[in-house]
Protein backbone atom coordinates (compact mmCIF):
# COMPACT_ATOMS: atom_id res chain seq x y z
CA UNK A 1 -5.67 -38.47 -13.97
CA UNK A 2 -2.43 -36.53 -14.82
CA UNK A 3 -3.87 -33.94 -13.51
CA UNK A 4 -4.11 -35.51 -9.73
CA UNK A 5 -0.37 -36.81 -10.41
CA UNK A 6 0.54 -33.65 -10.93
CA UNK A 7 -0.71 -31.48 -8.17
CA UNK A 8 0.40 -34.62 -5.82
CA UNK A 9 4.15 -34.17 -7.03
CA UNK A 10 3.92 -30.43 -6.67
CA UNK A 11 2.57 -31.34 -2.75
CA UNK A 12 5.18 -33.29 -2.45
CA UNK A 13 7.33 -30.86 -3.81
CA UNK A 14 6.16 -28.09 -1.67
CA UNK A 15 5.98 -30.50 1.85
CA UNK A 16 9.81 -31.40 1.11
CA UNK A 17 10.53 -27.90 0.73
CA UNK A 18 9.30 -27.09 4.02
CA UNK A 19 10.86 -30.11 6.09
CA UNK A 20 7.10 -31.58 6.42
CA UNK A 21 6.89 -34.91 5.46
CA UNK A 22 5.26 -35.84 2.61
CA UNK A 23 1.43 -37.37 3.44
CA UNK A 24 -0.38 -39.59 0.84
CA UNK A 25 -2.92 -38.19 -0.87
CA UNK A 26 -6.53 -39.09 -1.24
CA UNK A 27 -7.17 -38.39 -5.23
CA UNK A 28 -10.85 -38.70 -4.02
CA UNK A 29 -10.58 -36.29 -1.98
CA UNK A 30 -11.18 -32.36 -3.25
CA UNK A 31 -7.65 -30.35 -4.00
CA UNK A 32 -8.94 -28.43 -0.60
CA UNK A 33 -5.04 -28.31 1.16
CA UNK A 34 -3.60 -27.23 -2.27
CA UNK A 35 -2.46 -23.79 -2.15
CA UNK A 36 -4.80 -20.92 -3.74
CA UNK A 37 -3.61 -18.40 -5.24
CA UNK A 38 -5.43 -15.64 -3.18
CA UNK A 39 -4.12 -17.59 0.56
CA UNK A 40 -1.65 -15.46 0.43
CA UNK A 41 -2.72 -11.89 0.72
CA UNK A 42 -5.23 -13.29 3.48
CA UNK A 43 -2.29 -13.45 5.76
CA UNK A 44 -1.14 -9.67 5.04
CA UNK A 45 -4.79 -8.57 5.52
CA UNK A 46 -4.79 -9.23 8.90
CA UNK A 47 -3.35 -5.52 10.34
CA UNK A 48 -4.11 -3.76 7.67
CA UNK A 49 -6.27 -1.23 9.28
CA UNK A 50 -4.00 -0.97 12.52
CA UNK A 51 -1.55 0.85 9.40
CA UNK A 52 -3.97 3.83 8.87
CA UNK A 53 -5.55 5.93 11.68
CA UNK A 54 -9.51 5.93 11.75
CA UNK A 55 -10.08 9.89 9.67
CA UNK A 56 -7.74 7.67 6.76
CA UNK A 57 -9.65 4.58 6.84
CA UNK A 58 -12.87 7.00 6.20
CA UNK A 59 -11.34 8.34 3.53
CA UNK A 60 -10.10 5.25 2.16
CA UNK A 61 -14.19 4.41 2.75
CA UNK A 62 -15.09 7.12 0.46
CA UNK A 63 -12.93 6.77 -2.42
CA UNK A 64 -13.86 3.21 -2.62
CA UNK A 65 -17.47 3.96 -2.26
CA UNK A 66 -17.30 6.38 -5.44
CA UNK A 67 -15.87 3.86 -7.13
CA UNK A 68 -17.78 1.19 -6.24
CA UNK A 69 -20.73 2.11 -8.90
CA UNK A 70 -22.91 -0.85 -8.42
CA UNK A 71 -22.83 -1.11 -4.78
CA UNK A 72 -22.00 -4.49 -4.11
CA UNK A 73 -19.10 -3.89 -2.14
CA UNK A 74 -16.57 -5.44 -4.88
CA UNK A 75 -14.67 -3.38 -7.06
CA UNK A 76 -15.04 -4.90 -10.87
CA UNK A 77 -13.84 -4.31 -14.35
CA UNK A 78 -17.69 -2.22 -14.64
CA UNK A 79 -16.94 0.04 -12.22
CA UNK A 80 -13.51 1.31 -13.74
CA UNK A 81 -15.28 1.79 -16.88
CA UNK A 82 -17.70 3.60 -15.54
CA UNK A 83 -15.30 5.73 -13.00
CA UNK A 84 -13.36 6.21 -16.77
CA UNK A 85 -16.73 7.69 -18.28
CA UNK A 86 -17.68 10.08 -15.42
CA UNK A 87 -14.47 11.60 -16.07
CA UNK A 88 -14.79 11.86 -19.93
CA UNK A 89 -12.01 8.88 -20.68
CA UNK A 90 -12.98 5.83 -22.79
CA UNK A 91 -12.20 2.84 -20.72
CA UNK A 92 -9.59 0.42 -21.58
CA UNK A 93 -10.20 -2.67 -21.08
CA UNK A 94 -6.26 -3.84 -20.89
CA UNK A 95 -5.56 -1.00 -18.78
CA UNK A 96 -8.69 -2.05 -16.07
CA UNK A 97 -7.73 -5.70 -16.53
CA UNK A 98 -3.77 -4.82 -14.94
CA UNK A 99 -5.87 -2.55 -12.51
CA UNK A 100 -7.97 -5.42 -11.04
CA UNK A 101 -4.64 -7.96 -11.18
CA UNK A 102 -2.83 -6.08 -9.02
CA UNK A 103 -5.69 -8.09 -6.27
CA UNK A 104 -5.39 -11.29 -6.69
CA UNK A 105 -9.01 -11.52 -5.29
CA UNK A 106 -11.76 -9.59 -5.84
CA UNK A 107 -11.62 -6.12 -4.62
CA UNK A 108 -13.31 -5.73 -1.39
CA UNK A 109 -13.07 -2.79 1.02
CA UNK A 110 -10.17 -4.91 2.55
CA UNK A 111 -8.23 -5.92 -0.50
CA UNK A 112 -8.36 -2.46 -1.40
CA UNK A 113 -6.92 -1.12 1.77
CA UNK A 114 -4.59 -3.77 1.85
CA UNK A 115 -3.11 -2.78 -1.44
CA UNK A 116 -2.90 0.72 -0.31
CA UNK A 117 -0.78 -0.25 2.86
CA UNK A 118 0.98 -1.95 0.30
CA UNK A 119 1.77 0.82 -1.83
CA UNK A 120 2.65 3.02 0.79
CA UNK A 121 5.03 1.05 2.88
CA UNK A 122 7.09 0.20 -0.09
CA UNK A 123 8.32 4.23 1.27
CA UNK A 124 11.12 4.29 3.57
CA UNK A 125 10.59 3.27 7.34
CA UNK A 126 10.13 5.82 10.19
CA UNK A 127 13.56 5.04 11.51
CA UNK A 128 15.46 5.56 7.77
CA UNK A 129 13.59 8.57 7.74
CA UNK A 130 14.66 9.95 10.80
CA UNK A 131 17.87 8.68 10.62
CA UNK A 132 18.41 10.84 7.14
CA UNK A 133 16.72 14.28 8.68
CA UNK A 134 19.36 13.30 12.12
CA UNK A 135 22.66 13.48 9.13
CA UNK A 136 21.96 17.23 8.90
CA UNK A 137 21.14 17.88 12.75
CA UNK A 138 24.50 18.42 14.02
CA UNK A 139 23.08 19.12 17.33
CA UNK A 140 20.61 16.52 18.05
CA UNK A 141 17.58 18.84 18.95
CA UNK A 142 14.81 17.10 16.45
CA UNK A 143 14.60 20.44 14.36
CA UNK A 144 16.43 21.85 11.72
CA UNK A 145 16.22 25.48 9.85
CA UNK A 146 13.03 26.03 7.68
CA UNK A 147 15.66 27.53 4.57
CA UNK A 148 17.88 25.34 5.39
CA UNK A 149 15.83 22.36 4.41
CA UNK A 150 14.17 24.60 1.31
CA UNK A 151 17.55 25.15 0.16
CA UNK A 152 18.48 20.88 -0.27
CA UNK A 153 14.89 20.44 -1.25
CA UNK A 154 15.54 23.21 -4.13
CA UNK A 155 19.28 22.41 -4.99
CA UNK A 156 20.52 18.46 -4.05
CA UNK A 157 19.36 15.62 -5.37
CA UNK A 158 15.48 15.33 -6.86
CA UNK A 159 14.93 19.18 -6.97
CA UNK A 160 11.63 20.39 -6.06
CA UNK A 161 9.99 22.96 -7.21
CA UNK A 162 8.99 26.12 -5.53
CA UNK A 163 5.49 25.10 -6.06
CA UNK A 164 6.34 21.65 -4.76
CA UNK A 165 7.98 23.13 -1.53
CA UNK A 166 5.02 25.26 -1.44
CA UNK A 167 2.66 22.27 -1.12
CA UNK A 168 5.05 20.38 1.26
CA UNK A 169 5.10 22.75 3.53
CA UNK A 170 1.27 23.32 4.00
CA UNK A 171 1.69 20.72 6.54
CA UNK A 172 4.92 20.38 7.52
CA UNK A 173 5.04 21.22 11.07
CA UNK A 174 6.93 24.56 11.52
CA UNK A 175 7.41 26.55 14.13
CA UNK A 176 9.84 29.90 14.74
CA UNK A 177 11.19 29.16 11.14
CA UNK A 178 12.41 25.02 12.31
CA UNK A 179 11.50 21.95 10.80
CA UNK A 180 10.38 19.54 13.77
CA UNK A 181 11.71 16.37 11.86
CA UNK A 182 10.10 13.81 14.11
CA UNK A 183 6.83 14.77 13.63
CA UNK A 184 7.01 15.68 9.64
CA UNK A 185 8.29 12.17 9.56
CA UNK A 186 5.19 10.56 11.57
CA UNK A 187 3.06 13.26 9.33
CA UNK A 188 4.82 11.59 5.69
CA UNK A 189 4.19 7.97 7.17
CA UNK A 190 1.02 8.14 9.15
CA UNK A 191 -1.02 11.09 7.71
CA UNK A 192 -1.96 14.40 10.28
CA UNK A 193 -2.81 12.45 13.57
CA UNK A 194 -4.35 15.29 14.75
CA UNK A 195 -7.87 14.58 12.52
């Protein structure tokens, strides 16, 4: 009985909030309009896959597939401990319990992705991106020097590494020793489109 008072006043609570007017409420009826605690990630999930081109999705696929040890298309506290023993760790079971909260869901193929997209736009947007590479181009042309850009990289801010350069610029796309900034930014926020 306290119980349906409760979740009433939070309705009420929630419809005030919101400018709706409060409705009464049927205690008879099931706690169906209340708010679950998984509604809202259902609304992110929506575009999800329009954030990843199709060659990432696949390999989103995969990964989730090898992890995925019992095949029922949710990812469970069993399958991190197994994914743990393959590679010669002894599970945790605190550690895989703050894995699997980070969905508030289970973890299906869409969850998963969804945290992903998550993850990865918490980065800078395209236009910050471009607007920081545009501070160095003095003359507007979309490119800057190869060394140029090894030198910051190397000696301002978050040095890298050579080794780190060296892996950055597997990909980056270069061309008669310039950096072509708008595509290494689509290429850091979308992945090689090319695939």
């Amino acid at each position: 009985m306290a119980k349906d008072k409760e979740k009433k006043e939070k309705k009420e609570k929630k419809e005030k909030e919101e400018g709706a007017p409060a409705a009464e409420e049927d205690s008879s009826a099931p706690a169906a309009e209340e708010p679950k605690k998984g509604d809202e990630p259902k609304k992110k999930i929506g575009n999800v896959f329009a954030l990843f081109n199709q060659a990432q999705i696949q390999e989103f696929k995969e990964a989730f597939t090898l992890i995925d040890q019992d095949r029922d298309g949710i990812i469970g506290s069993d399958d991190l401990a197994a994914i743990y023993q393959q590679i010669g760790r002894e599970p945790d079971p605190k550690v895989i319990k703050e894995l699997l909260a980070e969905c508030p869901e289970k973890l299906n193929f869409t969850h998963f992705l969804t945290l992903f997209g998550e993850k990865l736009h918490g980065t800078d947007s395209e236009t910050a991106l471009r607007d920081a590479f545009k501070m160095f181009d003095e003359e507007k042309t979309g490119k800057l020097a190869e060394e140029y850009i090894k030198d910051l990289l190397m000696n301002v801010g978050d040095q890298f590494s050579k080794d780190e350069v060296k892996q950055v610029w597997k990909e980056a796309p270069i061309e008669g020793g310039q950096l072509d900034y708008m595509k290494f930014v689509t290429l850091i926020k979308r992945g090689n489109q090319d695939e």
